[in-house]
N, C-alpha and C. Protein backbone atom coordinates (compact mmCIF):
# COMPACT_ATOMS: atom_id res chain seq x y z
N UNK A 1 -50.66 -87.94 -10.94
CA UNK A 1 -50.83 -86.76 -11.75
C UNK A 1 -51.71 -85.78 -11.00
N UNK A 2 -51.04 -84.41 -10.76
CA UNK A 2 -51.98 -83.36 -10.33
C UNK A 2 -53.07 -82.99 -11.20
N UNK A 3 -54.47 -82.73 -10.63
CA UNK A 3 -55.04 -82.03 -11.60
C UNK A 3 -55.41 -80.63 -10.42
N UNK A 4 -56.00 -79.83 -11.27
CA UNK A 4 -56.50 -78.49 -10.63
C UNK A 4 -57.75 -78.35 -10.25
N UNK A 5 -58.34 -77.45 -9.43
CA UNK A 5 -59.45 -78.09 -9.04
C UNK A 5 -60.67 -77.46 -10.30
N UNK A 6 -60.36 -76.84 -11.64
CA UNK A 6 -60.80 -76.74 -12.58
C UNK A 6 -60.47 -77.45 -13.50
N UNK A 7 -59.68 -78.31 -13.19
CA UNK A 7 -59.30 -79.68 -14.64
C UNK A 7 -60.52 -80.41 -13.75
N UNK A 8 -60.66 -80.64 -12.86
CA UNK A 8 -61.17 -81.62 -11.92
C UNK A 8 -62.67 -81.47 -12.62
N UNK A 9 -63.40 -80.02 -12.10
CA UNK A 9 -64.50 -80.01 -12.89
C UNK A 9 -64.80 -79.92 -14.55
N UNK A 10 -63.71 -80.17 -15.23
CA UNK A 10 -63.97 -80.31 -16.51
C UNK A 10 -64.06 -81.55 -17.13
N UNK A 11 -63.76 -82.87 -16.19
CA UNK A 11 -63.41 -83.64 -16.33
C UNK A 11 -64.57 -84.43 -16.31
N UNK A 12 -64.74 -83.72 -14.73
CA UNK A 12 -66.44 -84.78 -13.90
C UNK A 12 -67.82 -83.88 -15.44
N UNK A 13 -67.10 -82.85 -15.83
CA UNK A 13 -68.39 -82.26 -16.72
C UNK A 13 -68.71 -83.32 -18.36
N UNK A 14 -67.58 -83.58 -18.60
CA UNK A 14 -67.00 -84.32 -19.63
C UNK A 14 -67.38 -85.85 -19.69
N UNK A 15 -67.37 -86.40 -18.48
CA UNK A 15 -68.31 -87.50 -18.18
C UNK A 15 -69.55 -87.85 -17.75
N UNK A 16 -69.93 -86.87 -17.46
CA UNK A 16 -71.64 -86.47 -17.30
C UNK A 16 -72.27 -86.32 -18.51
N UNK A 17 -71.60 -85.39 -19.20
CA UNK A 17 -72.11 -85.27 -20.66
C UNK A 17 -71.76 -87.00 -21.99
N UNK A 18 -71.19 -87.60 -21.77
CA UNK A 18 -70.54 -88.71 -22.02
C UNK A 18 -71.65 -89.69 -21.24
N UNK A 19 -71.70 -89.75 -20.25
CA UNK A 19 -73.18 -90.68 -19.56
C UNK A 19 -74.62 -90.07 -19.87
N UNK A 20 -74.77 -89.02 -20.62
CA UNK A 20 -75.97 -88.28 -20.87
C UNK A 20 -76.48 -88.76 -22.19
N UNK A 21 -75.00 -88.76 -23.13
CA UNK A 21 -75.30 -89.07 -24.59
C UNK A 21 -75.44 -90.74 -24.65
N UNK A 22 -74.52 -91.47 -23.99
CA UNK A 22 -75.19 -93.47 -23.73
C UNK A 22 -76.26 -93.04 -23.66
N UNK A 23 -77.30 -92.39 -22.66
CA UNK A 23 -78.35 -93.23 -22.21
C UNK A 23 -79.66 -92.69 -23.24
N UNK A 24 -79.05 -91.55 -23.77
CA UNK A 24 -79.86 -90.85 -25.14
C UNK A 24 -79.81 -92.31 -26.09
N UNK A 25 -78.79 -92.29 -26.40
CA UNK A 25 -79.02 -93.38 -27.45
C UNK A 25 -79.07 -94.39 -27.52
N UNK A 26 -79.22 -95.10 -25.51
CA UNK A 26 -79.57 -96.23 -25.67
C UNK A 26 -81.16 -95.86 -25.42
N UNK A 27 -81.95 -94.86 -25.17
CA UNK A 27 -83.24 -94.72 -25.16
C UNK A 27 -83.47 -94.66 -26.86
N UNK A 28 -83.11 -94.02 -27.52
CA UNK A 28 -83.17 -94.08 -29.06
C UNK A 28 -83.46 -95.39 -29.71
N UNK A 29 -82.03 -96.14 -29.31
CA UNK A 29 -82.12 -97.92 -29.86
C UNK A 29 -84.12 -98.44 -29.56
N UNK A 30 -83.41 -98.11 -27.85
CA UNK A 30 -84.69 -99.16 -27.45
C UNK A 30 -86.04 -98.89 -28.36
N UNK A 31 -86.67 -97.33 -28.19
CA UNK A 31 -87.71 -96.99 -28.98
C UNK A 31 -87.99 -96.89 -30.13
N UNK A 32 -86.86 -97.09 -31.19
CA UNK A 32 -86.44 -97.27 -32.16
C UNK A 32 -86.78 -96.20 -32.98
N UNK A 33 -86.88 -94.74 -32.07
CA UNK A 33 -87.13 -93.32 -32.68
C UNK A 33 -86.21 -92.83 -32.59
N UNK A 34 -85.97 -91.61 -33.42
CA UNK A 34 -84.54 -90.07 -32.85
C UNK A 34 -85.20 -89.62 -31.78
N UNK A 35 -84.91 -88.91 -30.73
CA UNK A 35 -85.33 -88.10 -30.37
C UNK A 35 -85.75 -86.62 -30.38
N UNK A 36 -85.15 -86.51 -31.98
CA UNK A 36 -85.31 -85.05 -32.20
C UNK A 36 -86.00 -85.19 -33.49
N UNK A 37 -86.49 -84.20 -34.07
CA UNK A 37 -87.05 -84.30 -35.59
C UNK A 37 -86.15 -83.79 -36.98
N UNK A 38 -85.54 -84.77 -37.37
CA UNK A 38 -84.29 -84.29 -38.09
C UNK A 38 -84.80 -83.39 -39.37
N UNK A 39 -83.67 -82.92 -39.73
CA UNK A 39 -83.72 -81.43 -40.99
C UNK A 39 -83.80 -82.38 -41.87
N UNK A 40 -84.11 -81.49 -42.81
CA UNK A 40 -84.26 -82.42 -44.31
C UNK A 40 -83.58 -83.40 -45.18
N UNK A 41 -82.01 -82.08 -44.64
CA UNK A 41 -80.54 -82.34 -44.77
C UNK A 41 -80.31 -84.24 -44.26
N UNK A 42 -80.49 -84.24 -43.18
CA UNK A 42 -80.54 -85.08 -42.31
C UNK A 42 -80.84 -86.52 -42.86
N UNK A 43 -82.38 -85.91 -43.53
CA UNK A 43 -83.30 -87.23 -43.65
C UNK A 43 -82.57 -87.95 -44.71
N UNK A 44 -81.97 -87.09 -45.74
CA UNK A 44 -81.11 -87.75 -46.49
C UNK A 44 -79.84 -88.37 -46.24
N UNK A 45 -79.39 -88.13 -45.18
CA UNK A 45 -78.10 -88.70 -45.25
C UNK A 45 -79.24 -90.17 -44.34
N UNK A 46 -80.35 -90.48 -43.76
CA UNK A 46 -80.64 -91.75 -42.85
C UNK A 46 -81.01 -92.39 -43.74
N UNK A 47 -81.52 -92.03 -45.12
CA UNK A 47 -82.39 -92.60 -46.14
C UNK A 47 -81.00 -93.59 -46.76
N UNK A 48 -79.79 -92.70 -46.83
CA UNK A 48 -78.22 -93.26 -47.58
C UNK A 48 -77.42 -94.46 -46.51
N UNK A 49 -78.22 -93.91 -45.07
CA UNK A 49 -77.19 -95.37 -44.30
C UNK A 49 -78.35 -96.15 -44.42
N UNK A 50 -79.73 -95.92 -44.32
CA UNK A 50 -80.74 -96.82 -44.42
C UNK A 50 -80.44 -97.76 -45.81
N UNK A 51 -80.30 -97.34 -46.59
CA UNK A 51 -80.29 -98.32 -48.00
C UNK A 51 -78.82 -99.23 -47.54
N UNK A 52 -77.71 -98.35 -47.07
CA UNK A 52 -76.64 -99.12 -46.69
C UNK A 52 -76.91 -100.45 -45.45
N UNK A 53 -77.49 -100.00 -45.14
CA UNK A 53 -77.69 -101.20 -43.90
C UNK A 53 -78.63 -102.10 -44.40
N UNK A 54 -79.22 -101.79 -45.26
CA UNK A 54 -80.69 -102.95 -46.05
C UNK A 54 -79.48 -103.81 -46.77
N UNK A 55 -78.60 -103.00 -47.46
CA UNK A 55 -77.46 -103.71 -48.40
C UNK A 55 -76.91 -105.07 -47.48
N UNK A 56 -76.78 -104.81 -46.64
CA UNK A 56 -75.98 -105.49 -45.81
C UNK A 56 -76.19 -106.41 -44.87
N UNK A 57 -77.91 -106.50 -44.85
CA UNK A 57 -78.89 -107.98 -44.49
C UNK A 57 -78.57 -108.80 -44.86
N UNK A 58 -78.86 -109.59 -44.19
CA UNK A 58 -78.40 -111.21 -44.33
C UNK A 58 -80.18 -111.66 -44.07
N UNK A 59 -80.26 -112.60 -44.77
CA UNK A 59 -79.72 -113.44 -46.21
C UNK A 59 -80.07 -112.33 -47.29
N UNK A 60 -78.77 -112.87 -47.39
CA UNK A 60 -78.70 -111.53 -48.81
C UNK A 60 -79.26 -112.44 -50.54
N UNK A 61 -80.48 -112.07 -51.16
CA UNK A 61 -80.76 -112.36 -52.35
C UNK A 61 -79.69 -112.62 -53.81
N UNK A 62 -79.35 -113.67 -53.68
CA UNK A 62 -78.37 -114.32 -54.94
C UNK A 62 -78.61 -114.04 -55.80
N UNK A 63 -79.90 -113.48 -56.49
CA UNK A 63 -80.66 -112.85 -58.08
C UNK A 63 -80.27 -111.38 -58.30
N UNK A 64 -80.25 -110.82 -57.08
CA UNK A 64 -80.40 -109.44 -57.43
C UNK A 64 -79.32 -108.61 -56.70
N UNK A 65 -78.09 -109.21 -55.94
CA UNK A 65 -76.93 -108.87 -55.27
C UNK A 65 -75.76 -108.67 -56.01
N UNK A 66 -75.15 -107.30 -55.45
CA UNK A 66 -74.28 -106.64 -56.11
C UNK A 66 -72.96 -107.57 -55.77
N UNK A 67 -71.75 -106.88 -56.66
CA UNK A 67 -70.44 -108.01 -56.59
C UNK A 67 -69.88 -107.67 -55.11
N UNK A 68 -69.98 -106.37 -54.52
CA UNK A 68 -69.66 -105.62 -53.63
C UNK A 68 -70.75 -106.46 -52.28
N UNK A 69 -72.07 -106.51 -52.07
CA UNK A 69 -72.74 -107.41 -51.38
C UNK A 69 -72.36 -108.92 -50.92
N UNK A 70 -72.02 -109.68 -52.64
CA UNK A 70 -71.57 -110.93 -52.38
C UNK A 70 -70.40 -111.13 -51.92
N UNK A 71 -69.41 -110.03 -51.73
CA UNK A 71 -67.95 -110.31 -51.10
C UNK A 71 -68.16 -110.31 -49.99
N UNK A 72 -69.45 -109.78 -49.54
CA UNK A 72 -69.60 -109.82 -47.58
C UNK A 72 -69.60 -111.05 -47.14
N UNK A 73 -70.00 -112.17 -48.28
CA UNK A 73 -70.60 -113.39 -47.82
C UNK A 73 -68.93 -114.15 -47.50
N UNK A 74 -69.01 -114.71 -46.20
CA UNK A 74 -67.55 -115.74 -46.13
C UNK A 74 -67.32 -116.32 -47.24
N UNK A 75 -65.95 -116.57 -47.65
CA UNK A 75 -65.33 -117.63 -48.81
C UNK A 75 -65.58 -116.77 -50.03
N UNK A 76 -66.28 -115.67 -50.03
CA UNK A 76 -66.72 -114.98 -51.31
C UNK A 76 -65.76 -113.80 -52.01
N UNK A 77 -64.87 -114.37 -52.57
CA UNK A 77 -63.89 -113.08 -52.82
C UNK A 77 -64.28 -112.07 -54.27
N UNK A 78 -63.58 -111.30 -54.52
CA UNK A 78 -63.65 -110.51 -55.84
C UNK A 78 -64.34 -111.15 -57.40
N UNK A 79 -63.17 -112.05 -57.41
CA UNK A 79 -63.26 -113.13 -58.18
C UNK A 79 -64.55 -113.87 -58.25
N UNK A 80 -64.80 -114.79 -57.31
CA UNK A 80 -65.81 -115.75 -56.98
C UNK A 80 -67.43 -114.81 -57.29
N UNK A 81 -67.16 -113.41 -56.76
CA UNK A 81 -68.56 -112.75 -56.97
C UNK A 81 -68.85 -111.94 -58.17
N UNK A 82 -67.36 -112.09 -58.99
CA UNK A 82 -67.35 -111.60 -60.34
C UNK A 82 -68.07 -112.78 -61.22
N UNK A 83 -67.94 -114.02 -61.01
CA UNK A 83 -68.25 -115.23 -61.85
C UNK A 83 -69.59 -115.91 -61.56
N UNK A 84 -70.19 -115.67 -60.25
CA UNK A 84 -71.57 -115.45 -59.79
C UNK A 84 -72.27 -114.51 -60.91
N UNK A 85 -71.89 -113.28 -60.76
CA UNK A 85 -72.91 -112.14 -61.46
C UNK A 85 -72.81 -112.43 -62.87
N UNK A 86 -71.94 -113.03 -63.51
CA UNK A 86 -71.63 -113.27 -65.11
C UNK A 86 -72.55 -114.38 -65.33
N UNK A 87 -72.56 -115.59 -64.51
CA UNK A 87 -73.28 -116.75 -64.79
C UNK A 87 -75.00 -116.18 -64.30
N UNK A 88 -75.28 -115.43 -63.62
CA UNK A 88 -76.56 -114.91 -63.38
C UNK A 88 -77.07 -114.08 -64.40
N UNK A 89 -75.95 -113.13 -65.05
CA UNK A 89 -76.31 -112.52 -66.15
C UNK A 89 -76.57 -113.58 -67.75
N UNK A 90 -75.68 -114.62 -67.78
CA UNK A 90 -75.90 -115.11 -68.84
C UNK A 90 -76.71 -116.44 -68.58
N UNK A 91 -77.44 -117.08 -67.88
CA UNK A 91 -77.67 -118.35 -67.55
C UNK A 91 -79.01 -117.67 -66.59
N UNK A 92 -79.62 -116.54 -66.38
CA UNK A 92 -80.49 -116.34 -65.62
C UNK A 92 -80.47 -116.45 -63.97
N UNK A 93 -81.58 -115.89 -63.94
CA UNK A 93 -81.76 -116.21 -62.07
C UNK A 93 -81.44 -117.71 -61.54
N UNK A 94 -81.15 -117.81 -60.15
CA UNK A 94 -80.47 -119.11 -59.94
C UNK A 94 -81.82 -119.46 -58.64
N UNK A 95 -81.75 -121.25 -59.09
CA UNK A 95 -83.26 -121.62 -58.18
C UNK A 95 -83.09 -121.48 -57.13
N UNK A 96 -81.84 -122.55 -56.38
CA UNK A 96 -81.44 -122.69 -55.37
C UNK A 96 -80.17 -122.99 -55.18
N UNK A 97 -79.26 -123.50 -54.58
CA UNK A 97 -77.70 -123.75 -54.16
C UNK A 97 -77.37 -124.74 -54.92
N UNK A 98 -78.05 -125.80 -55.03
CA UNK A 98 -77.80 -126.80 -56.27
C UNK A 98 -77.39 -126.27 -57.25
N UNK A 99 -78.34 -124.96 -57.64
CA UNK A 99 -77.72 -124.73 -58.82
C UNK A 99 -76.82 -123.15 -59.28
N UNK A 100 -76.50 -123.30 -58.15
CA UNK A 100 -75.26 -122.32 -58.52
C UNK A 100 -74.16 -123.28 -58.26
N UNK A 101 -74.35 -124.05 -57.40
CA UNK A 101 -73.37 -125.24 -57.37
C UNK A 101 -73.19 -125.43 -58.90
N UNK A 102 -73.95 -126.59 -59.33
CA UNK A 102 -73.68 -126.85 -60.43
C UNK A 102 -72.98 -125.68 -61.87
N UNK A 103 -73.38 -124.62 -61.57
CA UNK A 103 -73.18 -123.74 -62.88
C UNK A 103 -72.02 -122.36 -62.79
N UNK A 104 -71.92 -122.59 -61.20
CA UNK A 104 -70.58 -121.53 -60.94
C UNK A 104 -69.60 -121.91 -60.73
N UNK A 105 -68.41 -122.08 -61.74
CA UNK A 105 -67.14 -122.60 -61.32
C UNK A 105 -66.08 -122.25 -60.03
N UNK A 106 -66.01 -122.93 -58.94
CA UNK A 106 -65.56 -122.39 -57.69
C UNK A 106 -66.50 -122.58 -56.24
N UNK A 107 -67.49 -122.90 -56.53
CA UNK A 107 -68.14 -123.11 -55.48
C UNK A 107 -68.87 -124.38 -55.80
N UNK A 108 -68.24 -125.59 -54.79
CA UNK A 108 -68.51 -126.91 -54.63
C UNK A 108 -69.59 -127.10 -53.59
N UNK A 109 -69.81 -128.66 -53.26
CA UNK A 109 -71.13 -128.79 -51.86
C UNK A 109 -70.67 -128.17 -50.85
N UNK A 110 -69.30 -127.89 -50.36
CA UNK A 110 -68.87 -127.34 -49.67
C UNK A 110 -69.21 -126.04 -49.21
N UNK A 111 -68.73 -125.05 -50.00
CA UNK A 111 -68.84 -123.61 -50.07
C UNK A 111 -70.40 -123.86 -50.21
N UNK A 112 -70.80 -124.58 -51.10
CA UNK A 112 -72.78 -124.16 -51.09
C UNK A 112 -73.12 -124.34 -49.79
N UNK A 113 -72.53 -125.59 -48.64
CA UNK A 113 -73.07 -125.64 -47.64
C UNK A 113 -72.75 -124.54 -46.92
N UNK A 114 -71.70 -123.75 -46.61
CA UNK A 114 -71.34 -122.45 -45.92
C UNK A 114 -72.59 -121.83 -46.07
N UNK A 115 -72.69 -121.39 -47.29
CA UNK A 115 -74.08 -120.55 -47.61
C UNK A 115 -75.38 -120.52 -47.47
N UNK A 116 -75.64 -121.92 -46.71
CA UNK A 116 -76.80 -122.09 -46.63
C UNK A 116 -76.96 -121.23 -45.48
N UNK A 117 -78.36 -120.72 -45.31
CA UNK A 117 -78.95 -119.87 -44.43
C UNK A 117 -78.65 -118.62 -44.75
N UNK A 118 -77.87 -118.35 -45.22
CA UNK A 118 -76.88 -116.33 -45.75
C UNK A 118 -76.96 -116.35 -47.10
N UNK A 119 -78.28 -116.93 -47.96
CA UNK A 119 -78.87 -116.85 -49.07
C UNK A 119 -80.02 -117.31 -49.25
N UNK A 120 -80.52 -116.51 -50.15
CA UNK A 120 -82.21 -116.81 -50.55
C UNK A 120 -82.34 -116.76 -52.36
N UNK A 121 -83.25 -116.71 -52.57
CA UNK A 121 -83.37 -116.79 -53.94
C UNK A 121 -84.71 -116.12 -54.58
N UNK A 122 -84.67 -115.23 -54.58
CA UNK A 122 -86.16 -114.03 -55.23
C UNK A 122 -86.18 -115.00 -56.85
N UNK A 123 -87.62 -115.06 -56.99
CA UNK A 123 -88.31 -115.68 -58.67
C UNK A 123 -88.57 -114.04 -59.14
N UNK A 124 -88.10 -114.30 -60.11
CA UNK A 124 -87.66 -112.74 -60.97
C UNK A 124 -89.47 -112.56 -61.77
């Protein structure tokens, strides 16, 4: 493929700027700052992925996790995290895996063992 010797420099400009923005944001990661001081505008939309990304920690709290949270968990479908939140709502906070074992229909030693470690249990 021909290029021109102005495709040529738009190209090498295009990847300079492309190797400029990696190393921005792998300096960002590392320091774990922006580099710029964001608008207000801004702060709100980091505050909305911030809560989203807290959502989405692992081990995620079995007392106080949404149906939408517990489907992240493997083996955890619609269903399964619909009958979690019903038995939490009517039967209270749950101690430990034993006893959601015991009191949630669908999840045996099995599935409780999956879960171990990618659940915790907050005392309300």
């Amino acid at each position: 493929m021909y290029m021109s010797q102005a495709e040529k420099r738009a190209a090498l400009l295009l990847c300079l700027l492309a190797l400029a923005g990696a190393g921005l944001r792998l300096t960002s990661v590392r320091h774990g700052a922006l580099p710029f001081r964001p608008l207000p505008s801004d702060s709100l939309a980091l505050r909305s992925v911030a809560g989203q990304v807290e959502s989405r920690r692992l081990p995620l709290d079995l007392n106080t996790a949404s149906a939408a949270a517990l489907e992240r968990l493997e083996g955890v479908g619609p269903e399964l995290a619909r009958r979690i939140i019903e038995e939490r709502v009517r039967g209270g906070p749950y101690k430990d895996l034993r006893d959601v074992d015991g009191r949630v229909r669908g999840i045996g030693a099995v599935k409780a063992g999956a879960l171990e470690g990618r659940v915790i249990f907050s005392t309300p």
